[in-house]
ModelCIF file with pLDDT and N, C-alpha, C, O atoms, coordinates in Angstrom:
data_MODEL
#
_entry.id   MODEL 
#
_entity.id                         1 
_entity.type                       polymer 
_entity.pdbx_number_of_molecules   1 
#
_entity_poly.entity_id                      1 
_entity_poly.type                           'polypeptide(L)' 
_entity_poly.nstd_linkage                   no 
_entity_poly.nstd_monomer                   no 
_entity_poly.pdbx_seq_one_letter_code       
;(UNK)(UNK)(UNK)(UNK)(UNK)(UNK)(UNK)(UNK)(UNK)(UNK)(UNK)(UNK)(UNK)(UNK)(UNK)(UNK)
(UNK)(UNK)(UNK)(UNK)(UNK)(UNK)(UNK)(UNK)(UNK)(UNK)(UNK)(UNK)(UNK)(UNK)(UNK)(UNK)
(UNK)(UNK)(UNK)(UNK)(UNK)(UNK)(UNK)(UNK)(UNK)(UNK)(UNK)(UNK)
;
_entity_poly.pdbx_seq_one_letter_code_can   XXXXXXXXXXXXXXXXXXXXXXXXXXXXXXXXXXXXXXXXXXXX 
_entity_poly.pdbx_strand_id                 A 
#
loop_
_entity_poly_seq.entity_id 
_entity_poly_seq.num 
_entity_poly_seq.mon_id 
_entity_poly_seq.hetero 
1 1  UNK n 
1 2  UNK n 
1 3  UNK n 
1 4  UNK n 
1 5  UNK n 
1 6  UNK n 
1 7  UNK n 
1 8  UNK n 
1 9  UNK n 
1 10 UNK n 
1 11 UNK n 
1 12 UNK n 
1 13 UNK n 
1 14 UNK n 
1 15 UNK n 
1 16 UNK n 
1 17 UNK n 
1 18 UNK n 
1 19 UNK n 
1 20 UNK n 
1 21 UNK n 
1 22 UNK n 
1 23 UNK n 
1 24 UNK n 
1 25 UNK n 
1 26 UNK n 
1 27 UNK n 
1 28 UNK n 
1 29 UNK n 
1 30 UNK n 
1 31 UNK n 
1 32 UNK n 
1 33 UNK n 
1 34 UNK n 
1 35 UNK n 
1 36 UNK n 
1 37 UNK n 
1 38 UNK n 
1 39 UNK n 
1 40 UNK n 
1 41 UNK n 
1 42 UNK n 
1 43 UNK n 
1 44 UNK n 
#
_struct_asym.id          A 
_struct_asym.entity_id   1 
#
loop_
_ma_qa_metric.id 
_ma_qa_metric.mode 
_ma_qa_metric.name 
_ma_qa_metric.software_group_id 
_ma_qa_metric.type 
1 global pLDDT . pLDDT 
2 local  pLDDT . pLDDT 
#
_ma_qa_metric_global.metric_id      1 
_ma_qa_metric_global.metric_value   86.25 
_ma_qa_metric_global.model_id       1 
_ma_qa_metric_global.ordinal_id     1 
#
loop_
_ma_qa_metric_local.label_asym_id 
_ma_qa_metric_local.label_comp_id 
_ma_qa_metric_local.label_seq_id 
_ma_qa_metric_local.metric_id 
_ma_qa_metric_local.metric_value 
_ma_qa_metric_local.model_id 
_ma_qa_metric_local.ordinal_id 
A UNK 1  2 95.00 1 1  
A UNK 2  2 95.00 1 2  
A UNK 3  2 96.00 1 3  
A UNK 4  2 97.00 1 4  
A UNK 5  2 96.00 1 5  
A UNK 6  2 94.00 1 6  
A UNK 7  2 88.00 1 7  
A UNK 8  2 81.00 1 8  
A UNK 9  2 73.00 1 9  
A UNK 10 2 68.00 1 10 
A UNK 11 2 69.00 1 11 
A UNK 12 2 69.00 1 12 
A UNK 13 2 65.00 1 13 
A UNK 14 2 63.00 1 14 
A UNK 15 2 65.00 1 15 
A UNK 16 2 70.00 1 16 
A UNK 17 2 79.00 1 17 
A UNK 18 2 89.00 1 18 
A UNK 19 2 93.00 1 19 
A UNK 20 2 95.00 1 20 
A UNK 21 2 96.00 1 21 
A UNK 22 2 96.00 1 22 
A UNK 23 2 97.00 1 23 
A UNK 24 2 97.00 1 24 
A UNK 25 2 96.00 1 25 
A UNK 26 2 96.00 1 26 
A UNK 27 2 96.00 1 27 
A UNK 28 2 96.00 1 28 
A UNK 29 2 95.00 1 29 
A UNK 30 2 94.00 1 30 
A UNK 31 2 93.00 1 31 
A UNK 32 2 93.00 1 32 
A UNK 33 2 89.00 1 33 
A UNK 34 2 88.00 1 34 
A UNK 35 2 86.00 1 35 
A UNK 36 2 84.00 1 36 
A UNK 37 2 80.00 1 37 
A UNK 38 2 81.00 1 38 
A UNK 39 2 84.00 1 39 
A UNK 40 2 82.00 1 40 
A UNK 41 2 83.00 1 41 
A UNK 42 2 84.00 1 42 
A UNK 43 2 83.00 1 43 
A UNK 44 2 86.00 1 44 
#
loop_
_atom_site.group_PDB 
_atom_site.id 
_atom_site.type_symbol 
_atom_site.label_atom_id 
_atom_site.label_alt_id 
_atom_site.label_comp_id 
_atom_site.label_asym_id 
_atom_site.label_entity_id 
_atom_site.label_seq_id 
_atom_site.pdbx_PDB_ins_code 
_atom_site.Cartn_x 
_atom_site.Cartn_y 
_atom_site.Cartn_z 
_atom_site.occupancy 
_atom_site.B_iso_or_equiv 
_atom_site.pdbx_formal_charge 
_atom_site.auth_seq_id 
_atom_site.auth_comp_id 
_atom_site.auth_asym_id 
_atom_site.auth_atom_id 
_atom_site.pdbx_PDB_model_num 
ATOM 1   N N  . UNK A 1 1  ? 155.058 124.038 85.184  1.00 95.00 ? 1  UNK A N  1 
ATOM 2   C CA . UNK A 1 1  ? 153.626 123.907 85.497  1.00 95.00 ? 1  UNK A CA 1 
ATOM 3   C C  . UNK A 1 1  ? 153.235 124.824 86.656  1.00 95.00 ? 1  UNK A C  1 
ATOM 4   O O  . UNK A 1 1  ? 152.024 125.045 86.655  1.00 95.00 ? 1  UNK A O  1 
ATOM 5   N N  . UNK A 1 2  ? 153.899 125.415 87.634  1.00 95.00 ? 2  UNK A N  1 
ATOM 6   C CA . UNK A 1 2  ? 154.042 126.077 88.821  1.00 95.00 ? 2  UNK A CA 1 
ATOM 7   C C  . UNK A 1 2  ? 154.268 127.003 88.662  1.00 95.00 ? 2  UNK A C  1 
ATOM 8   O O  . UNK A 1 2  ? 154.266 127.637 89.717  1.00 95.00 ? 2  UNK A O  1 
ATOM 9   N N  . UNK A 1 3  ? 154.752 128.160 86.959  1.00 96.00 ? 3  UNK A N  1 
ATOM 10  C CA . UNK A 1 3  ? 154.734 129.090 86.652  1.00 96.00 ? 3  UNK A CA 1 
ATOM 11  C C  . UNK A 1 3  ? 156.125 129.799 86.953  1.00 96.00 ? 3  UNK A C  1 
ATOM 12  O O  . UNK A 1 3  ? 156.370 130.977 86.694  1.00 96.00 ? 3  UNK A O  1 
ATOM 13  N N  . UNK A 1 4  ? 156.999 128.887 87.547  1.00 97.00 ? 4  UNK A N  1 
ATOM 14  C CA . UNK A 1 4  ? 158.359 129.221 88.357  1.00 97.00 ? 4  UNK A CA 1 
ATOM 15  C C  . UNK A 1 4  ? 159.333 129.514 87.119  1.00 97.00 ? 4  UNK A C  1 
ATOM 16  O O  . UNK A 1 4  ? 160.161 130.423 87.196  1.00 97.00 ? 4  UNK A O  1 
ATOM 17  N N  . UNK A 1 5  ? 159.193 128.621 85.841  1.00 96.00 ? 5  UNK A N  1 
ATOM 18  C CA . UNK A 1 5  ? 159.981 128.508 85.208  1.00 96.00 ? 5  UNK A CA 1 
ATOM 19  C C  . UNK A 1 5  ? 159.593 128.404 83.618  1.00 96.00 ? 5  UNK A C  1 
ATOM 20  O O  . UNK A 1 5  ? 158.732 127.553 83.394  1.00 96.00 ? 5  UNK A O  1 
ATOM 21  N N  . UNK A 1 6  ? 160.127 129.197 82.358  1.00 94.00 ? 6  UNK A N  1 
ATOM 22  C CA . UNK A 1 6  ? 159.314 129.396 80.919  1.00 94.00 ? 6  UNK A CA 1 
ATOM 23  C C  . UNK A 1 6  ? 160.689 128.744 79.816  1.00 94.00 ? 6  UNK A C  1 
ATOM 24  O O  . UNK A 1 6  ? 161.880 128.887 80.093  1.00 94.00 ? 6  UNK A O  1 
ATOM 25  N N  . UNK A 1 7  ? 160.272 128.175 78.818  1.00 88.00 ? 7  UNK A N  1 
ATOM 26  C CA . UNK A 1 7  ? 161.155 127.628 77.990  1.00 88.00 ? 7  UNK A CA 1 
ATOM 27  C C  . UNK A 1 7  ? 160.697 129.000 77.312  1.00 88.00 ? 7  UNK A C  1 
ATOM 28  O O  . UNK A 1 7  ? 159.765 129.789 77.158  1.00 88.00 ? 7  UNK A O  1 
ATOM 29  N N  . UNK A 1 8  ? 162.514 128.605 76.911  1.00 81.00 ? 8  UNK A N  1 
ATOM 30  C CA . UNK A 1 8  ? 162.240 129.899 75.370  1.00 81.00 ? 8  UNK A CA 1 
ATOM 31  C C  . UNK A 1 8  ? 163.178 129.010 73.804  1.00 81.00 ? 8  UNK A C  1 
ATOM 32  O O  . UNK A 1 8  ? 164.331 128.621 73.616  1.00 81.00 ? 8  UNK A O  1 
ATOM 33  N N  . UNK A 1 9  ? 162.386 129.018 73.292  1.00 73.00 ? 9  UNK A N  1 
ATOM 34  C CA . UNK A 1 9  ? 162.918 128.306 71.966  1.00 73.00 ? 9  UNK A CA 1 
ATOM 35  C C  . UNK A 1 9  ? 163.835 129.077 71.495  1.00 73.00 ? 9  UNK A C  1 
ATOM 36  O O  . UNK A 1 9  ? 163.720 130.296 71.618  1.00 73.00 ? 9  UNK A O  1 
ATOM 37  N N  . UNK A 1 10 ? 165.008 128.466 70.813  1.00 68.00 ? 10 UNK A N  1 
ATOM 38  C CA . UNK A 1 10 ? 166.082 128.981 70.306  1.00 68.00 ? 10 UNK A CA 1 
ATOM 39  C C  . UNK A 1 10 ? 165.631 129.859 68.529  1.00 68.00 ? 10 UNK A C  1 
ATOM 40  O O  . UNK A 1 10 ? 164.627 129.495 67.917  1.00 68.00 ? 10 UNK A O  1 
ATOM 41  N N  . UNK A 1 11 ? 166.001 130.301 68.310  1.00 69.00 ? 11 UNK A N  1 
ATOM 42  C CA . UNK A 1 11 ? 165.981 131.096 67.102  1.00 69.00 ? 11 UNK A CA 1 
ATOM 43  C C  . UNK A 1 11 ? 166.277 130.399 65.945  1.00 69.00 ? 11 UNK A C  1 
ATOM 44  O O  . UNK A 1 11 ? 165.641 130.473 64.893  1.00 69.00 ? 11 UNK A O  1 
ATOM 45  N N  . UNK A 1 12 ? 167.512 129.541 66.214  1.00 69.00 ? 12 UNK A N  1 
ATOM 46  C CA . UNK A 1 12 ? 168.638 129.221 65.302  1.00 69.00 ? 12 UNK A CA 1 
ATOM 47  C C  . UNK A 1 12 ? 168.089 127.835 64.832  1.00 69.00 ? 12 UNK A C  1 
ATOM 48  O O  . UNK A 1 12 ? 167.871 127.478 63.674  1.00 69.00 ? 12 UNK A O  1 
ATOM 49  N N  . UNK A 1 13 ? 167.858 126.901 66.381  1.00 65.00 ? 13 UNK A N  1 
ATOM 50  C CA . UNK A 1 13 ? 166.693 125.771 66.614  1.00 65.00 ? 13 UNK A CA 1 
ATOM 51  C C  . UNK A 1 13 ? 165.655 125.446 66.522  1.00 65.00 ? 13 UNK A C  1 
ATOM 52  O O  . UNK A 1 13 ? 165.696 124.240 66.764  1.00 65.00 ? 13 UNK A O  1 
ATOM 53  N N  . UNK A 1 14 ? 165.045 125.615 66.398  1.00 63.00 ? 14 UNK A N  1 
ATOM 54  C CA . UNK A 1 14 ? 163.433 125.720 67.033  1.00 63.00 ? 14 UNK A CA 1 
ATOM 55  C C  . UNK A 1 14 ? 163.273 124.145 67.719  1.00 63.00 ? 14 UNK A C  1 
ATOM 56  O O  . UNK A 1 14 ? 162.497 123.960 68.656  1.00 63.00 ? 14 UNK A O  1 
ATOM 57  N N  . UNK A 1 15 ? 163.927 123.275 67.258  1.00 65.00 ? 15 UNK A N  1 
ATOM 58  C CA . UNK A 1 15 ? 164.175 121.988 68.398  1.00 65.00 ? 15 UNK A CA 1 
ATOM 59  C C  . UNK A 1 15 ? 164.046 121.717 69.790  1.00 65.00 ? 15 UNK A C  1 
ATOM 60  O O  . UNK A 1 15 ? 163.374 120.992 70.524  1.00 65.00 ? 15 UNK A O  1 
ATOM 61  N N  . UNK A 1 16 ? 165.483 123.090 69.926  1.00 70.00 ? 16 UNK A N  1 
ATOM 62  C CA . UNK A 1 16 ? 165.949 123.282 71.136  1.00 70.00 ? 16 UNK A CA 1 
ATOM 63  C C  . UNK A 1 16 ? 165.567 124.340 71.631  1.00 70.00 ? 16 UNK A C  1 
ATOM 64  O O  . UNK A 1 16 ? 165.231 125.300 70.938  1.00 70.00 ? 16 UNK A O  1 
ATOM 65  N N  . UNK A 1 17 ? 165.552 124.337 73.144  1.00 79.00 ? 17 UNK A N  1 
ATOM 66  C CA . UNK A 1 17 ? 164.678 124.820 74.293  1.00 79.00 ? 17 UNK A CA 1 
ATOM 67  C C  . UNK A 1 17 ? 165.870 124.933 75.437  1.00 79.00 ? 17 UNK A C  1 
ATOM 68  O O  . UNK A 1 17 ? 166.595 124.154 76.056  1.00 79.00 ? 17 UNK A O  1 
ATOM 69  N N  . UNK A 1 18 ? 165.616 126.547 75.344  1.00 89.00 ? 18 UNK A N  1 
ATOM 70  C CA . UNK A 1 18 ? 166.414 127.006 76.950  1.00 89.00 ? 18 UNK A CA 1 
ATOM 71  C C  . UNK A 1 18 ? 165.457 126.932 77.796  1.00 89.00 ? 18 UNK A C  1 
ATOM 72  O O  . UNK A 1 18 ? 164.363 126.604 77.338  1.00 89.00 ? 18 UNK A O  1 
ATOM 73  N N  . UNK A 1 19 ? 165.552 127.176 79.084  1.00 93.00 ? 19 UNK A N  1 
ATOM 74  C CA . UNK A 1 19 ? 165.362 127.734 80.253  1.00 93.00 ? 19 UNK A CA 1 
ATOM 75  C C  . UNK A 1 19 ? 165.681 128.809 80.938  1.00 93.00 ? 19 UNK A C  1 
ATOM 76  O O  . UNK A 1 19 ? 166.893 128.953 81.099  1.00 93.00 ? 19 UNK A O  1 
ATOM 77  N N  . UNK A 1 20 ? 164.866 129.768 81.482  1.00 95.00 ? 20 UNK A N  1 
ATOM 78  C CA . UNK A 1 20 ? 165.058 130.835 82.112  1.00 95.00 ? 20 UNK A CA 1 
ATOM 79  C C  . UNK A 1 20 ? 163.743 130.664 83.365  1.00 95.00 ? 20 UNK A C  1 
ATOM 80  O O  . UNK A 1 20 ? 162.701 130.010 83.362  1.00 95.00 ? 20 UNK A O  1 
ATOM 81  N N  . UNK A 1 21 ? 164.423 131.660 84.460  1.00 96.00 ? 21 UNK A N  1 
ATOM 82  C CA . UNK A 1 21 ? 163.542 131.334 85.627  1.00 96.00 ? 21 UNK A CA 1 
ATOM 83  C C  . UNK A 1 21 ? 162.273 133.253 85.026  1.00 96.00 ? 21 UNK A C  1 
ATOM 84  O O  . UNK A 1 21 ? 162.399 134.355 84.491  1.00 96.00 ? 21 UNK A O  1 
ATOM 85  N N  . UNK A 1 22 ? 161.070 132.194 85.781  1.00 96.00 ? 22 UNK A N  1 
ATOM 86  C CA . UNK A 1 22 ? 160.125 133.650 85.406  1.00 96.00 ? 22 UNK A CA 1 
ATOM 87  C C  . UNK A 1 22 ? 160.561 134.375 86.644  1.00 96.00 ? 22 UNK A C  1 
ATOM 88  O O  . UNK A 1 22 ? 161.465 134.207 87.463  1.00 96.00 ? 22 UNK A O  1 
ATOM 89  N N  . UNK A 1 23 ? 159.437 135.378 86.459  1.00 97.00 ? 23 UNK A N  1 
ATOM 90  C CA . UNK A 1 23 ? 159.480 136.704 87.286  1.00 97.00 ? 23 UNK A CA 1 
ATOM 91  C C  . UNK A 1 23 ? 158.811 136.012 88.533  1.00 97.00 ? 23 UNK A C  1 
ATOM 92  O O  . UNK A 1 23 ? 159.255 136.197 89.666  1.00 97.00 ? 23 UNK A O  1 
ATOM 93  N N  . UNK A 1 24 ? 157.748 135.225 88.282  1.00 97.00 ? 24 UNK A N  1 
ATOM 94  C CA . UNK A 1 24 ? 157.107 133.789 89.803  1.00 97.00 ? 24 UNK A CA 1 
ATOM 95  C C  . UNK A 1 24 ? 158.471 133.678 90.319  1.00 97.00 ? 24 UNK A C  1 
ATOM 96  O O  . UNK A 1 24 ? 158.672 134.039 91.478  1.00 97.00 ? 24 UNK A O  1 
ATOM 97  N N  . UNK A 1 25 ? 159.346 133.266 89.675  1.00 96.00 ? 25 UNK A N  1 
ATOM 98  C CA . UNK A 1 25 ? 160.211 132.148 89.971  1.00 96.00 ? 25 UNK A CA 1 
ATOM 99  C C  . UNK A 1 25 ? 161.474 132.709 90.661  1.00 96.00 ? 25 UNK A C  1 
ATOM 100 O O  . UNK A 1 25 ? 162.198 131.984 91.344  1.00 96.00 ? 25 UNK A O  1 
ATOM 101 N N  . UNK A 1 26 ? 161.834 134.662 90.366  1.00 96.00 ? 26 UNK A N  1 
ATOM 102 C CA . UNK A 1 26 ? 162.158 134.963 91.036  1.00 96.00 ? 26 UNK A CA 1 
ATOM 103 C C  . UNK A 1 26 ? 162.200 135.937 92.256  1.00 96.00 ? 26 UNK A C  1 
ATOM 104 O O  . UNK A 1 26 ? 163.151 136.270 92.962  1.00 96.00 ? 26 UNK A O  1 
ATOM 105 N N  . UNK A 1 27 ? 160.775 136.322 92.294  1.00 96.00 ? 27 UNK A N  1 
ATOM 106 C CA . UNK A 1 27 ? 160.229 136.517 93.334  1.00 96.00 ? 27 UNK A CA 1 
ATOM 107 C C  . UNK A 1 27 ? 160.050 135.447 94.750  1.00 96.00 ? 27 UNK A C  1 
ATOM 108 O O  . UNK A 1 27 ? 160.319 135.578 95.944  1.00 96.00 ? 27 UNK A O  1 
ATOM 109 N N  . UNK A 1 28 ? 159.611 134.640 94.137  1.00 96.00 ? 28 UNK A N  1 
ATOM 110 C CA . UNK A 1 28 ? 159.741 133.376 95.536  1.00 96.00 ? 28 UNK A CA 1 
ATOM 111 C C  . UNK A 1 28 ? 161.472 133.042 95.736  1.00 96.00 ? 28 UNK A C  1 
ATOM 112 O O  . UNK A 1 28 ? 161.634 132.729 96.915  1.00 96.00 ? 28 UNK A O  1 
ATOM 113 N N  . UNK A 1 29 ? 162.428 133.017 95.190  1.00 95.00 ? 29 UNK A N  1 
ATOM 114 C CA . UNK A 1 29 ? 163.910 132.589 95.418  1.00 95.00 ? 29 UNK A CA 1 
ATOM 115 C C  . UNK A 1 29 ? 164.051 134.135 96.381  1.00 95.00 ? 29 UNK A C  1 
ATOM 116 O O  . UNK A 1 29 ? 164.614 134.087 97.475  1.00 95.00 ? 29 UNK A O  1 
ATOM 117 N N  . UNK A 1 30 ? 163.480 135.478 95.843  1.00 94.00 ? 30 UNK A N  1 
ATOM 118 C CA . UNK A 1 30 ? 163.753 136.916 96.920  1.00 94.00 ? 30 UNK A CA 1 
ATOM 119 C C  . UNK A 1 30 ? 163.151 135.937 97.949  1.00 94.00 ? 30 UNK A C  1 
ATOM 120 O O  . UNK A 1 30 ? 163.783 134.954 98.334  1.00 94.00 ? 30 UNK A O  1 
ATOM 121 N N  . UNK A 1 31 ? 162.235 136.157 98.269  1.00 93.00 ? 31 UNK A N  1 
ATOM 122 C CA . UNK A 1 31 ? 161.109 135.774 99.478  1.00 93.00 ? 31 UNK A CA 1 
ATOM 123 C C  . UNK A 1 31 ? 161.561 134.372 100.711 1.00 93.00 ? 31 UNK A C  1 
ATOM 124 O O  . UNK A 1 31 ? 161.320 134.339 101.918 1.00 93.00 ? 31 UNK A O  1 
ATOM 125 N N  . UNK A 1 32 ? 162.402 133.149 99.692  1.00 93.00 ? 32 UNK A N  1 
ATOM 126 C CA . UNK A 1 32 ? 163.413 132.553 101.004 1.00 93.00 ? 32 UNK A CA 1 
ATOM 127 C C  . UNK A 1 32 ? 164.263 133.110 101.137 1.00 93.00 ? 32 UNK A C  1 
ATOM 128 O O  . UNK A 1 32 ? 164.599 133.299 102.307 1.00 93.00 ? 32 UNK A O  1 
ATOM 129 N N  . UNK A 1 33 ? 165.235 133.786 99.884  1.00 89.00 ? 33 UNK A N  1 
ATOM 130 C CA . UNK A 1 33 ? 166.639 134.346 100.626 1.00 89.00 ? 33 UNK A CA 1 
ATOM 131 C C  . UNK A 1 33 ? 166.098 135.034 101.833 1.00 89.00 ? 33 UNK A C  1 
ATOM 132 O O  . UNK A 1 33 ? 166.377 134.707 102.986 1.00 89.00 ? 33 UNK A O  1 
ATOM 133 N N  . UNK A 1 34 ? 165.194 136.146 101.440 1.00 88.00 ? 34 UNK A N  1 
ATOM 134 C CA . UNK A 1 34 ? 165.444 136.928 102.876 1.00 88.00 ? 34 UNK A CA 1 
ATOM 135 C C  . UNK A 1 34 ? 164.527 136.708 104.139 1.00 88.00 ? 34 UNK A C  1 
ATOM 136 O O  . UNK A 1 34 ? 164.722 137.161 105.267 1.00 88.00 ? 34 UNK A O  1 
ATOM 137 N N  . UNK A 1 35 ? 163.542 135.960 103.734 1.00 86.00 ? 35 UNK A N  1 
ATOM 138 C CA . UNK A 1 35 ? 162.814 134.874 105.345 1.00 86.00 ? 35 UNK A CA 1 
ATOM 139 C C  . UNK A 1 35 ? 163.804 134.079 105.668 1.00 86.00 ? 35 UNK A C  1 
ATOM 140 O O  . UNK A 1 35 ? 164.495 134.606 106.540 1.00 86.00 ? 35 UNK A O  1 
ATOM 141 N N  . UNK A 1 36 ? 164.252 132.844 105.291 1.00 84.00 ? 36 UNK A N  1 
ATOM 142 C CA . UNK A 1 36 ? 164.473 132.129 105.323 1.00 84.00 ? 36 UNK A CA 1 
ATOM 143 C C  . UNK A 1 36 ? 166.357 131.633 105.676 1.00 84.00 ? 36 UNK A C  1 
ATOM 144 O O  . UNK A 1 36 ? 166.962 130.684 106.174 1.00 84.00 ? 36 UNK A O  1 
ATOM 145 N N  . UNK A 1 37 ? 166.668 132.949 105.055 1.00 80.00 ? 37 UNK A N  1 
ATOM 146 C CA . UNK A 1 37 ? 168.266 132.769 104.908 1.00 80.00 ? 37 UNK A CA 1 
ATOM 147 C C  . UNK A 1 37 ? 168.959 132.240 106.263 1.00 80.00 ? 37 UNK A C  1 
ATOM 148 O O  . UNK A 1 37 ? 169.874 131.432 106.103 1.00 80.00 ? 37 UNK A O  1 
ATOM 149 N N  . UNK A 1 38 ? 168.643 132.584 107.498 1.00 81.00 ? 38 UNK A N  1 
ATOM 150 C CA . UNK A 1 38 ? 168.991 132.608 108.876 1.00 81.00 ? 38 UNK A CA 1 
ATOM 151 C C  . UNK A 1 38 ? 168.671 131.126 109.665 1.00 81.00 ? 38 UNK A C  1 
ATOM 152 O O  . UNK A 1 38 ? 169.248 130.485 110.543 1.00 81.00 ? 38 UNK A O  1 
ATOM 153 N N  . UNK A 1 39 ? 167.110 130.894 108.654 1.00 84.00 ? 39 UNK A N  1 
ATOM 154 C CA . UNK A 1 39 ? 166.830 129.596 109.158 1.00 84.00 ? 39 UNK A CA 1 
ATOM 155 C C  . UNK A 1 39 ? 168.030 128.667 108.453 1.00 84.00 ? 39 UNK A C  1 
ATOM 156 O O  . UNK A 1 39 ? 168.563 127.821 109.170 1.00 84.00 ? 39 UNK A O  1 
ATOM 157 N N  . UNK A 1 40 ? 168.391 128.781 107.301 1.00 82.00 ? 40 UNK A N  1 
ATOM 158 C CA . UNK A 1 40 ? 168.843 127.778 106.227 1.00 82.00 ? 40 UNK A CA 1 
ATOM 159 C C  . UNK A 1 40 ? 170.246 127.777 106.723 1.00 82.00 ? 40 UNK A C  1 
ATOM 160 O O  . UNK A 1 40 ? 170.801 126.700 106.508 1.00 82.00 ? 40 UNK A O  1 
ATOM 161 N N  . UNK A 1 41 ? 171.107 128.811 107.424 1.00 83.00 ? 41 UNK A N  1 
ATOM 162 C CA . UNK A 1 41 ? 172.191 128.246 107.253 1.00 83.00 ? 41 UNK A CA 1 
ATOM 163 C C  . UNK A 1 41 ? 172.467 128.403 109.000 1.00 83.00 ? 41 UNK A C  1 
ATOM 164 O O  . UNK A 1 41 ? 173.611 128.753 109.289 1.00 83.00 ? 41 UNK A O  1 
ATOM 165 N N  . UNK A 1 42 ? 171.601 128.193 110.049 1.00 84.00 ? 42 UNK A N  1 
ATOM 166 C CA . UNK A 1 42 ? 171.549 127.810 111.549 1.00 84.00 ? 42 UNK A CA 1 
ATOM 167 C C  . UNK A 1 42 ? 172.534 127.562 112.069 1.00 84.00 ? 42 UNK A C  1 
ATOM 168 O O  . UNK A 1 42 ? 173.391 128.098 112.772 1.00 84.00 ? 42 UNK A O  1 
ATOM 169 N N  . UNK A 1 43 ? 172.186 126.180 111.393 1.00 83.00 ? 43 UNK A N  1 
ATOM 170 C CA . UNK A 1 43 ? 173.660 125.023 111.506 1.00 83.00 ? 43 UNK A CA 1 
ATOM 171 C C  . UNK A 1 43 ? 174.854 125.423 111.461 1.00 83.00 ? 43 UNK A C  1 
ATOM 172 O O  . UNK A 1 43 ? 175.529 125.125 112.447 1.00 83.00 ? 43 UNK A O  1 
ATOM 173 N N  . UNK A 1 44 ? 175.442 126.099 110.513 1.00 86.00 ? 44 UNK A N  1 
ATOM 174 C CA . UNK A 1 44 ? 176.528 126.651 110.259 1.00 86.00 ? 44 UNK A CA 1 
ATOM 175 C C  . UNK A 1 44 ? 176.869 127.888 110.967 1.00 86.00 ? 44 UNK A C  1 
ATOM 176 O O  . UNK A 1 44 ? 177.937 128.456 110.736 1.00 86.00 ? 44 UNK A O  1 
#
């Protein structure tokens, strides 16, 4: 619903439904790794 993430129906299935992350979805995962990476692992 957040555009992060698109089912893609199987070929073989049409039942069944993968998952793949969109291009949203991996643009924002770039955008914490590299803000965020320093905050996330502090602690450690």
């Amino acid at each position: 619903a957040n555009g992060l993430v698109e089912n893609k129906i199987k070929k073989e299935d049409r039942r069944a439904v993968d998952i793949v992350i969109s291009q949203k979805g991996l643009d924002l995962m770039t955008e914490i790794d590299k803000t965020e990476s320093a905050a996330m692992f502090h602690p450690f």
